[in-house]
C-alpha atoms as a PDB file:
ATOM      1  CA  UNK A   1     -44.061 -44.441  11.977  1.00  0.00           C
ATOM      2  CA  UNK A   2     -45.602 -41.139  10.605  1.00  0.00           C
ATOM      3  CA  UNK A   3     -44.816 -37.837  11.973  1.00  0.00           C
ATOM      4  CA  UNK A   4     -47.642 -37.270  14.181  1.00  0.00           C
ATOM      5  CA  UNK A   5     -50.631 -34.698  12.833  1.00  0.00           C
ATOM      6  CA  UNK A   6     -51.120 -31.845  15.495  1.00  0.00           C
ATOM      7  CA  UNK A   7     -55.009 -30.607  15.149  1.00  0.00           C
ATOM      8  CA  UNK A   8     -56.016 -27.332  15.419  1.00  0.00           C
ATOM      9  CA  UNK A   9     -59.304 -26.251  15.919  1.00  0.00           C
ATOM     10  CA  UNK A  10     -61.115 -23.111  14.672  1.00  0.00           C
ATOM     11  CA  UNK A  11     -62.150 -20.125  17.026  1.00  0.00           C
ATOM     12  CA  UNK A  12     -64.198 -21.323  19.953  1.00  0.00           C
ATOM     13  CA  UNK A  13     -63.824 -24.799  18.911  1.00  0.00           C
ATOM     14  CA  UNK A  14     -61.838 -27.837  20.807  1.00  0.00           C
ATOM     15  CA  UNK A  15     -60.821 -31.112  20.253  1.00  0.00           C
ATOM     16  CA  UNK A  16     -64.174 -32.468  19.581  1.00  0.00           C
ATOM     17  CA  UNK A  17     -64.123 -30.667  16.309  1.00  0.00           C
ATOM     18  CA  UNK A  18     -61.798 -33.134  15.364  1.00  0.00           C
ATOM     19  CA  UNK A  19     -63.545 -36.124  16.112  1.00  0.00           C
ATOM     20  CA  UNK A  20     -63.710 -37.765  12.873  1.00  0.00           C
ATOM     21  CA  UNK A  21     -59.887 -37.040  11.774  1.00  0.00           C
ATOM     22  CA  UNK A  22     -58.646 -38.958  15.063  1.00  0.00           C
ATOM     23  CA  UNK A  23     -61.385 -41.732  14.521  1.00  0.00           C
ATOM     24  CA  UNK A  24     -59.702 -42.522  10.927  1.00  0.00           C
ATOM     25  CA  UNK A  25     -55.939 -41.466  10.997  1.00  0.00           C
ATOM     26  CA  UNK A  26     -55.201 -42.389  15.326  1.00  0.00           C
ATOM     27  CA  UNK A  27     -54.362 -45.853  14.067  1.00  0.00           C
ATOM     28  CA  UNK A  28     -51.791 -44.816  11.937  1.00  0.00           C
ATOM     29  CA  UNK A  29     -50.104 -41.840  13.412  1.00  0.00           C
ATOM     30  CA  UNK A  30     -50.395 -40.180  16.494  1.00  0.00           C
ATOM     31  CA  UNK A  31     -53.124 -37.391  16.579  1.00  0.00           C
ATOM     32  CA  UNK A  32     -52.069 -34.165  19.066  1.00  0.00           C
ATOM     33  CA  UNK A  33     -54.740 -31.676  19.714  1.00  0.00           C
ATOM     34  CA  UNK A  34     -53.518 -28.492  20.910  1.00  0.00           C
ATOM     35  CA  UNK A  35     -55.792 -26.089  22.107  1.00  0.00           C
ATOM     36  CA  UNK A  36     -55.719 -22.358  21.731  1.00  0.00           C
ATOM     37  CA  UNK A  37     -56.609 -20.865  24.594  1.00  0.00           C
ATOM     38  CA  UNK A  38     -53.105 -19.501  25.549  1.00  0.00           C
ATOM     39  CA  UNK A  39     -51.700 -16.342  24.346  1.00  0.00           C
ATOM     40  CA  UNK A  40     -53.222 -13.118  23.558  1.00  0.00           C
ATOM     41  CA  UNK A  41     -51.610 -12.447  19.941  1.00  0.00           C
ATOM     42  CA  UNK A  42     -51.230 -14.876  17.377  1.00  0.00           C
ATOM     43  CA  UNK A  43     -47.410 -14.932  17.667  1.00  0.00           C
ATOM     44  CA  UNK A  44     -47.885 -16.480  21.349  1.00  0.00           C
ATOM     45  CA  UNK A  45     -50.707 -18.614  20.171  1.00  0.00           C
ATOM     46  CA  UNK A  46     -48.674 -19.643  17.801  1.00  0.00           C
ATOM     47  CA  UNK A  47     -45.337 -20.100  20.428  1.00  0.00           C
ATOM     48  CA  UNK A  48     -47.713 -21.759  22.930  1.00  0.00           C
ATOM     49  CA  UNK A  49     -48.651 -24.674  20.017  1.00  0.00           C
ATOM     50  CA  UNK A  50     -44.962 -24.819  19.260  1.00  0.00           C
ATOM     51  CA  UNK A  51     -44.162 -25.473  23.043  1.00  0.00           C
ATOM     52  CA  UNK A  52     -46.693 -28.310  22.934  1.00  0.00           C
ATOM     53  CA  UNK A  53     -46.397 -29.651  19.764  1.00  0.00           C
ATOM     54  CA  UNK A  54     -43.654 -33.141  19.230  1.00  0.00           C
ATOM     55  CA  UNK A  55     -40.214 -31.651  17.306  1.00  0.00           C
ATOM     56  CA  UNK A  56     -41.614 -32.392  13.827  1.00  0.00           C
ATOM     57  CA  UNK A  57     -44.910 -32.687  13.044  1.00  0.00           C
ATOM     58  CA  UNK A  58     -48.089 -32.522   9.888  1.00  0.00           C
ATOM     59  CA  UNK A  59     -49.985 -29.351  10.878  1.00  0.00           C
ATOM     60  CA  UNK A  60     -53.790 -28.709  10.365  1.00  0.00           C
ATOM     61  CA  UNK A  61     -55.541 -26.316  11.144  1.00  0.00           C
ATOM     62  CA  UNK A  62     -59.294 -24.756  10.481  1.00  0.00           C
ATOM     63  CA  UNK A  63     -60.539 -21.688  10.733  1.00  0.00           C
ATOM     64  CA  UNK A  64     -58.310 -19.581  13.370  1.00  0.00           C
ATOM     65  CA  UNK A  65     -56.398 -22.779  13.610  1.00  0.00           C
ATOM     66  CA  UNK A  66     -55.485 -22.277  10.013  1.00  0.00           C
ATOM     67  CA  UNK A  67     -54.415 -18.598  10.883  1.00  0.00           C
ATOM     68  CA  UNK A  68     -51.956 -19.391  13.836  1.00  0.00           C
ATOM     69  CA  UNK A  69     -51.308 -22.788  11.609  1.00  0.00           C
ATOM     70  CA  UNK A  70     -49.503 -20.223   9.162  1.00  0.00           C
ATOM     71  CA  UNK A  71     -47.675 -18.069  12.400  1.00  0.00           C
ATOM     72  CA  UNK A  72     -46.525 -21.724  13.551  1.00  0.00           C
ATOM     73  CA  UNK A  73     -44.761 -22.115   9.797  1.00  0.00           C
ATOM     74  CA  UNK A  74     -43.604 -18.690  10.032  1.00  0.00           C
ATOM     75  CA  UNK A  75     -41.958 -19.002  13.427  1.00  0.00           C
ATOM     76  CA  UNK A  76     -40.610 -22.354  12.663  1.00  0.00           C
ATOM     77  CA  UNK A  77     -40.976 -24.257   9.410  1.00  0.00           C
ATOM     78  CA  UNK A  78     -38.412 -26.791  10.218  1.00  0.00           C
ATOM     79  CA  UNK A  79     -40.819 -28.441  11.958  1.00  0.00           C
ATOM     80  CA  UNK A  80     -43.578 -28.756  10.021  1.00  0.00           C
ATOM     81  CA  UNK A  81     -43.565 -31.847   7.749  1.00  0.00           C
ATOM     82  CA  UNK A  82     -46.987 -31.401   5.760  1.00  0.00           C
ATOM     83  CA  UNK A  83     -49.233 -28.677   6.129  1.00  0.00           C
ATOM     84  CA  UNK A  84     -53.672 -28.237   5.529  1.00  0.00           C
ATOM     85  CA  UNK A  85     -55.169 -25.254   5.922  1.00  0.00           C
ATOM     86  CA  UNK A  86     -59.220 -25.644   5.609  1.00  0.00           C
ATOM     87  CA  UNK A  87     -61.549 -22.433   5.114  1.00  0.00           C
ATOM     88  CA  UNK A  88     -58.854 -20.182   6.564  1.00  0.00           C
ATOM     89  CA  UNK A  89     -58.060 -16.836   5.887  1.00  0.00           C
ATOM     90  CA  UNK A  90     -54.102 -15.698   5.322  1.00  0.00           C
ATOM     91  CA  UNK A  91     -54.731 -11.793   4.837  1.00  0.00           C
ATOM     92  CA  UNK A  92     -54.373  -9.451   7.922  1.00  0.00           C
ATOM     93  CA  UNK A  93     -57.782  -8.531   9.369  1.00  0.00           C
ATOM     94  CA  UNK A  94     -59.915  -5.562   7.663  1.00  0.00           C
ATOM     95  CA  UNK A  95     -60.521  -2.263  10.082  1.00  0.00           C
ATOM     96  CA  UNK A  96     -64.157  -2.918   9.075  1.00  0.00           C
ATOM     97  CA  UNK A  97     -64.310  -6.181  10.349  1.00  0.00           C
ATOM     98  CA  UNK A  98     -62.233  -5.554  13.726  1.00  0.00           C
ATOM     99  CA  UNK A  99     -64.834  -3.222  14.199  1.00  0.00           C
ATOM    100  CA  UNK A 100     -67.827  -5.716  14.127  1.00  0.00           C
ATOM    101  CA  UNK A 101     -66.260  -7.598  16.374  1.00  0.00           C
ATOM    102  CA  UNK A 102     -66.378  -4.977  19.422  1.00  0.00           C
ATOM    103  CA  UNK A 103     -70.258  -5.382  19.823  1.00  0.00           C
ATOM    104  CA  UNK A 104     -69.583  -9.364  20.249  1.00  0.00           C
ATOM    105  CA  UNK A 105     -66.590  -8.989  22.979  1.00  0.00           C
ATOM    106  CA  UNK A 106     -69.168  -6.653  24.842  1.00  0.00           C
ATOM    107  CA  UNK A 107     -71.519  -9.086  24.952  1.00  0.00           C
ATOM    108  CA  UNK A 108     -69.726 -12.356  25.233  1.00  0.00           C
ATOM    109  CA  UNK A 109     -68.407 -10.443  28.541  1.00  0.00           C
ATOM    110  CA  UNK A 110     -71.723  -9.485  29.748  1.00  0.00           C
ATOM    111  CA  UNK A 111     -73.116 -13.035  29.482  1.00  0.00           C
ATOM    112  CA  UNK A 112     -74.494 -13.200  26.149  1.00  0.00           C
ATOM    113  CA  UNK A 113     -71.559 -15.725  24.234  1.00  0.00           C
ATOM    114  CA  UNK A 114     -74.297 -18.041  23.203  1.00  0.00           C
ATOM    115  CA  UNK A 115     -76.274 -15.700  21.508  1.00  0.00           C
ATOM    116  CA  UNK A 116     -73.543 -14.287  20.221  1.00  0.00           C
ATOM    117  CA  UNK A 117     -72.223 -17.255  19.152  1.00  0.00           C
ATOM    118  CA  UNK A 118     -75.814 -19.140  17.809  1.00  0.00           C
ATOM    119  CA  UNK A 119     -77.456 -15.595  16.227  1.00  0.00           C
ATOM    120  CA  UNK A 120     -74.463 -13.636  14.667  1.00  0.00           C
ATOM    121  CA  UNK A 121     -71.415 -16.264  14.170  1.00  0.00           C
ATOM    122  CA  UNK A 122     -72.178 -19.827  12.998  1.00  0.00           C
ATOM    123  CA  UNK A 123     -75.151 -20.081  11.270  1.00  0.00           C
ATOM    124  CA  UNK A 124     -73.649 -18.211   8.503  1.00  0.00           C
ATOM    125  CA  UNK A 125     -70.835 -20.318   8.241  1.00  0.00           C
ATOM    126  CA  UNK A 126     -72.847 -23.791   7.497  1.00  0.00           C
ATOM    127  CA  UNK A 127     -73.938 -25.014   4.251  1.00  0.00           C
ATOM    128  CA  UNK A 128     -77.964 -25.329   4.191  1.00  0.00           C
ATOM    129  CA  UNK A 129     -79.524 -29.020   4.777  1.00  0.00           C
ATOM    130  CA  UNK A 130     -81.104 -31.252   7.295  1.00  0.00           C
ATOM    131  CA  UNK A 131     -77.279 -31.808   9.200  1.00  0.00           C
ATOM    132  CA  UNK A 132     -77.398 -27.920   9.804  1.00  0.00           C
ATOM    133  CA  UNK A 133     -79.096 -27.957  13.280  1.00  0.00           C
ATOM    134  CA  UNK A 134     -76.912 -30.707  14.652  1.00  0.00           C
ATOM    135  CA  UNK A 135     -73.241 -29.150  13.784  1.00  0.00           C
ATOM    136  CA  UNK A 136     -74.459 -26.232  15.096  1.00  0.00           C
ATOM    137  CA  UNK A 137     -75.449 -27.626  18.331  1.00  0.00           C
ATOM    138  CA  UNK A 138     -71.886 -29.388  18.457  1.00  0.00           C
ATOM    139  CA  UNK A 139     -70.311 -25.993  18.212  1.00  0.00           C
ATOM    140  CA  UNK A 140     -71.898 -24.077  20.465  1.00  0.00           C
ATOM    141  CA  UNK A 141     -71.495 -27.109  23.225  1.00  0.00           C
ATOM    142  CA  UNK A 142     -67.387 -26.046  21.829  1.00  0.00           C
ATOM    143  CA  UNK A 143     -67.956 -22.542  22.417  1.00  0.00           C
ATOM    144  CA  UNK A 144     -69.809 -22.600  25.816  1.00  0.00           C
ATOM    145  CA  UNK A 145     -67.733 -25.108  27.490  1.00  0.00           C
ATOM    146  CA  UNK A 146     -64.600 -22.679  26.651  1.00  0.00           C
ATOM    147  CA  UNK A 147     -66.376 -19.677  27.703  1.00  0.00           C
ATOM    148  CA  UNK A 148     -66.336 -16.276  27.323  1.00  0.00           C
ATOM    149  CA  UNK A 149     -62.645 -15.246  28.336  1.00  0.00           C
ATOM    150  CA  UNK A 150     -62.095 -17.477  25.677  1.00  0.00           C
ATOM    151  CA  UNK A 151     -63.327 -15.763  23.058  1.00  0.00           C
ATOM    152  CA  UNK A 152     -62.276 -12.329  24.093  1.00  0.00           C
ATOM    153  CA  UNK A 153     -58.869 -13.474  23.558  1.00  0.00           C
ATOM    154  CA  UNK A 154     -59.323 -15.069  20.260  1.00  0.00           C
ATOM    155  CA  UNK A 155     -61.152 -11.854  19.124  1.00  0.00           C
ATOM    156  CA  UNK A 156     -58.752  -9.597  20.307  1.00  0.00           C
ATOM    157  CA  UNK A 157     -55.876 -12.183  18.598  1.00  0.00           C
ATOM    158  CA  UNK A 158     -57.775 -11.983  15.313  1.00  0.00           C
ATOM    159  CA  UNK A 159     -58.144  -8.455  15.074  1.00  0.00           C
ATOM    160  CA  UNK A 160     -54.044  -7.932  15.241  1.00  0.00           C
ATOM    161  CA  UNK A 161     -53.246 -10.709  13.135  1.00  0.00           C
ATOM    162  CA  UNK A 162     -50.730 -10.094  10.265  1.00  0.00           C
ATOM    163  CA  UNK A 163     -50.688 -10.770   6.740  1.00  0.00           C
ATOM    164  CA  UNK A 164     -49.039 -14.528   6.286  1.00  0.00           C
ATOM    165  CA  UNK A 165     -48.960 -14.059   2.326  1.00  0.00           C
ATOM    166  CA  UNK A 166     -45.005 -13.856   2.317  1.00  0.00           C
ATOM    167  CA  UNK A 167     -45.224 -17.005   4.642  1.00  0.00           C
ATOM    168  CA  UNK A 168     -47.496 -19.184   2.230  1.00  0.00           C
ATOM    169  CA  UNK A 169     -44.851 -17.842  -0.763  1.00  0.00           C
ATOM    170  CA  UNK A 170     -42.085 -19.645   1.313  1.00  0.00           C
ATOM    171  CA  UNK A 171     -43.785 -23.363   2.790  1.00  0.00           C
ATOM    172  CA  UNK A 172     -41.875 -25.745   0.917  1.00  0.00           C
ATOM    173  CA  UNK A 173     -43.577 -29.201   2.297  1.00  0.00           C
ATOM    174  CA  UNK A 174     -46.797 -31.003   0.914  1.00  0.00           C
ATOM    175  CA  UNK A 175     -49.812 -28.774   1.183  1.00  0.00           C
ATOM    176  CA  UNK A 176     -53.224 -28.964   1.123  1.00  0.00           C
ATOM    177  CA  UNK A 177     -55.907 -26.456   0.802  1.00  0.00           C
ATOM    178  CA  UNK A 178     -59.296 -27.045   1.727  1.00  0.00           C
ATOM    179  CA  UNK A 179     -62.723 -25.032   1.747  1.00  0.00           C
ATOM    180  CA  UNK A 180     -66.057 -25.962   2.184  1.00  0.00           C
ATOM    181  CA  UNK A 181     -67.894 -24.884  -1.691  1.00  0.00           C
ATOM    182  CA  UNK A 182     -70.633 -22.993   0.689  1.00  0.00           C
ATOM    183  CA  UNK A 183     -68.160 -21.054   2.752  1.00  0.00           C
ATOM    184  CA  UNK A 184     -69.377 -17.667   2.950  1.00  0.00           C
ATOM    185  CA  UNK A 185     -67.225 -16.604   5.545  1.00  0.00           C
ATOM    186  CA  UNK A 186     -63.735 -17.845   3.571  1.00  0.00           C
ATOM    187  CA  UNK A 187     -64.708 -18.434   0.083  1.00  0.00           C
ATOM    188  CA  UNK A 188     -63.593 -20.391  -2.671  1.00  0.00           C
ATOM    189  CA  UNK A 189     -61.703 -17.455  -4.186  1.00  0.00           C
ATOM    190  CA  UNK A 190     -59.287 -17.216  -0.845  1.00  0.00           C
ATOM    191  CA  UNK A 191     -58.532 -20.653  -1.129  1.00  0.00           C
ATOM    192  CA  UNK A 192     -57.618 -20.459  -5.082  1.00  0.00           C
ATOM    193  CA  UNK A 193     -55.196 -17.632  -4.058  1.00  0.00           C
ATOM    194  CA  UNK A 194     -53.919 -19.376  -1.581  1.00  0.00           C
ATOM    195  CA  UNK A 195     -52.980 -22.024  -3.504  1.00  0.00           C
ATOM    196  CA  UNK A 196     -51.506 -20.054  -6.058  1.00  0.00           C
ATOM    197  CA  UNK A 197     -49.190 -17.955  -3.553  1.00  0.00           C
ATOM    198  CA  UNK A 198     -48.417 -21.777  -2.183  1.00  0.00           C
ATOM    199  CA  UNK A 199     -45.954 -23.523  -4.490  1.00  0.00           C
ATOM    200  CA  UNK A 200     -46.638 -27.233  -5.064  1.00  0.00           C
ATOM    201  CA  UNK A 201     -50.118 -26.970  -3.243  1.00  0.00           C
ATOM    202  CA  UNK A 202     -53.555 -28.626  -3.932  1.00  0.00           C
ATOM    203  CA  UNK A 203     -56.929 -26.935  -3.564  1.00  0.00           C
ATOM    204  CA  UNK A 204     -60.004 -29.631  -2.574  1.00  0.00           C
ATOM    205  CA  UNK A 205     -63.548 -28.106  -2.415  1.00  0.00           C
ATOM    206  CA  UNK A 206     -66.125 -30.163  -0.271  1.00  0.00           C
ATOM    207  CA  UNK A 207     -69.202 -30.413  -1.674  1.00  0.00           C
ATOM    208  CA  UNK A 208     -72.222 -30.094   0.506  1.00  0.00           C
ATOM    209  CA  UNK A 209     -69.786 -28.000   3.223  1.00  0.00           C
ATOM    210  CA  UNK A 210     -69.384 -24.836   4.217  1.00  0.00           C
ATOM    211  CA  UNK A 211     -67.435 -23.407   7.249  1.00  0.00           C
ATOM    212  CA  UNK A 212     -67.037 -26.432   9.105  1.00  0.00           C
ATOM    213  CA  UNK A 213     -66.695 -29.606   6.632  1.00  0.00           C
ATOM    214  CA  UNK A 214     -64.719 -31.699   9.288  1.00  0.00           C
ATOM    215  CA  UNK A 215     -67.877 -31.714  10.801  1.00  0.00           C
ATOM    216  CA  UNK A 216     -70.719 -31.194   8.049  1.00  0.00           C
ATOM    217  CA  UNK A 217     -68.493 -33.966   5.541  1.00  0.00           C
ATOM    218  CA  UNK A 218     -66.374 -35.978   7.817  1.00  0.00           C
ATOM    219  CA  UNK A 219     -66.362 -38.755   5.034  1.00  0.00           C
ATOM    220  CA  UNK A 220     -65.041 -36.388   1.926  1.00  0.00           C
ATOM    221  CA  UNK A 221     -62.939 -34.248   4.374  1.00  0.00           C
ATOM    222  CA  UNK A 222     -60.922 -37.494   5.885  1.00  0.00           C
ATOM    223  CA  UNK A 223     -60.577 -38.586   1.846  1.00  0.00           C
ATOM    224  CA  UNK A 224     -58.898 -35.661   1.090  1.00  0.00           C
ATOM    225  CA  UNK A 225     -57.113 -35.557   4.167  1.00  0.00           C
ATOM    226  CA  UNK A 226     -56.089 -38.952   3.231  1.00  0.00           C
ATOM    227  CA  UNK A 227     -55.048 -38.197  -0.006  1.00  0.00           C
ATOM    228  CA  UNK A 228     -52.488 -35.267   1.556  1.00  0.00           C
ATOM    229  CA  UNK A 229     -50.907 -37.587   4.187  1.00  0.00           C
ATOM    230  CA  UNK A 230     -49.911 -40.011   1.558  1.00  0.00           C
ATOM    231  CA  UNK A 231     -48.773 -37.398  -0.683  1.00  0.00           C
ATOM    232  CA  UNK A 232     -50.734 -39.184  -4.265  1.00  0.00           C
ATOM    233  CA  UNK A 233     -52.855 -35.450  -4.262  1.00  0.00           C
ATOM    234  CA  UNK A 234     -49.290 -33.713  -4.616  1.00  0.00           C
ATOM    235  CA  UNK A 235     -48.172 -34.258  -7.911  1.00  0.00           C
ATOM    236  CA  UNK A 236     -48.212 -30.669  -9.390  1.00  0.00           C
END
């Protein structure tokens, strides 16, 4: 049997992000989803998924879940058998944008997390098209059911979180690297340098995606996906 593939999701998201990956691969392997919702810095958001997670495991995570996806393979990377990080970010965060995310905490604590989340956050994150309206509705049915405490933790976690480029110089198991090509939030050129600081990675770029192509291009996301668990995308 397959190591089991621990999911996790991007800030504000849950397990329903995920709802296509455990629709194709739960046959096959188990599928753990792992919240993160404990832990105030990345390092115990990372321990917490650790304390959760079966002894060895594939790891993927999006988004935020890509960033404490790369503290998990820091902390303990002889447990990870396979690793995909999609539109993910491994540099420490800029003072600049730490600083735009003060006006959000303030009002995502004074009742205002859906506006935060449906005016300022995700509607930059999505490639255009007729599909637009519907992930978005998805995600913010994610972000409100998780609530605001929620994301002042994740905020406050993402603001302190450390560079992982020394990590991503050391993973030695099967990696994939995957971006939406309409990701304005972590673009194409991240990705490329992240495979390059990876050795033996692949870089796939979803058409048609931005942000959130688990959810915008379930289909091409769960090929490439594919491809990575069965290791015939690793050959360089």
């Amino acid at each position: 049997m397959p190591a089991p593939l621990v999911c996790l999701p991007g800030m504000m998201c849950d397990a329903r992000l995920y709802e296509a990956v455990t629709a194709r691969f739960s046959a096959e392997r188990a599928i753990v989803h792992i919240p993160l919702t404990r832990g105030r810095t990345m390092t115990e958001i990372a321990q917490a998924v650790l304390d959760d997670a079966p002894p060895h495991f594939a790891l993927l995570g999006l988004s935020m879940g890509g960033i404490v996806a790369m503290e998990v393979m820091r902390l303990a990377p002889e447990r990870i058998t396979r690793l995909a990080l999609l539109d993910t970010n491994p540099l420490a965060e800029t003072p600049e944008t730490a600083a735009l995310r003060e006006p959000q905490i303030v009002a995502a604590r004074t009742g205002q997390l859906e506006k935060v989340m449906r005016e300022e956050l995700k509607p930059r994150y999505l490639a255009p098209g007729p599909g637009r309206d519907g992930v978005l509705d998805r995600v913010m049915e994610m972000a409100v059911a998780l609530g605001p405490d929620a994301f002042v933790r994740q905020s406050r976690a993402l603001q302190k979180r450390p560079d992982q480029t020394e990590t991503l110089k050391r993973i030695a198991v099967p990696t994939l690297v995957l971006c939406g090509r309409h990701d304005t939030l972590c673009d194409l050129r991240r990705h490329e340098f992240m495979r390059q600081l990876i050795p033996g990675s692949v870089l796939e770029v979803i058409e048609d995606a931005g942000h959130l192509p688990v959810l915008e291009q379930p289909e091409a996301t769960n090929a490439a996906l594919a491809r990575w668990m069965s290791d015939t995308l690793l050959l360089t």
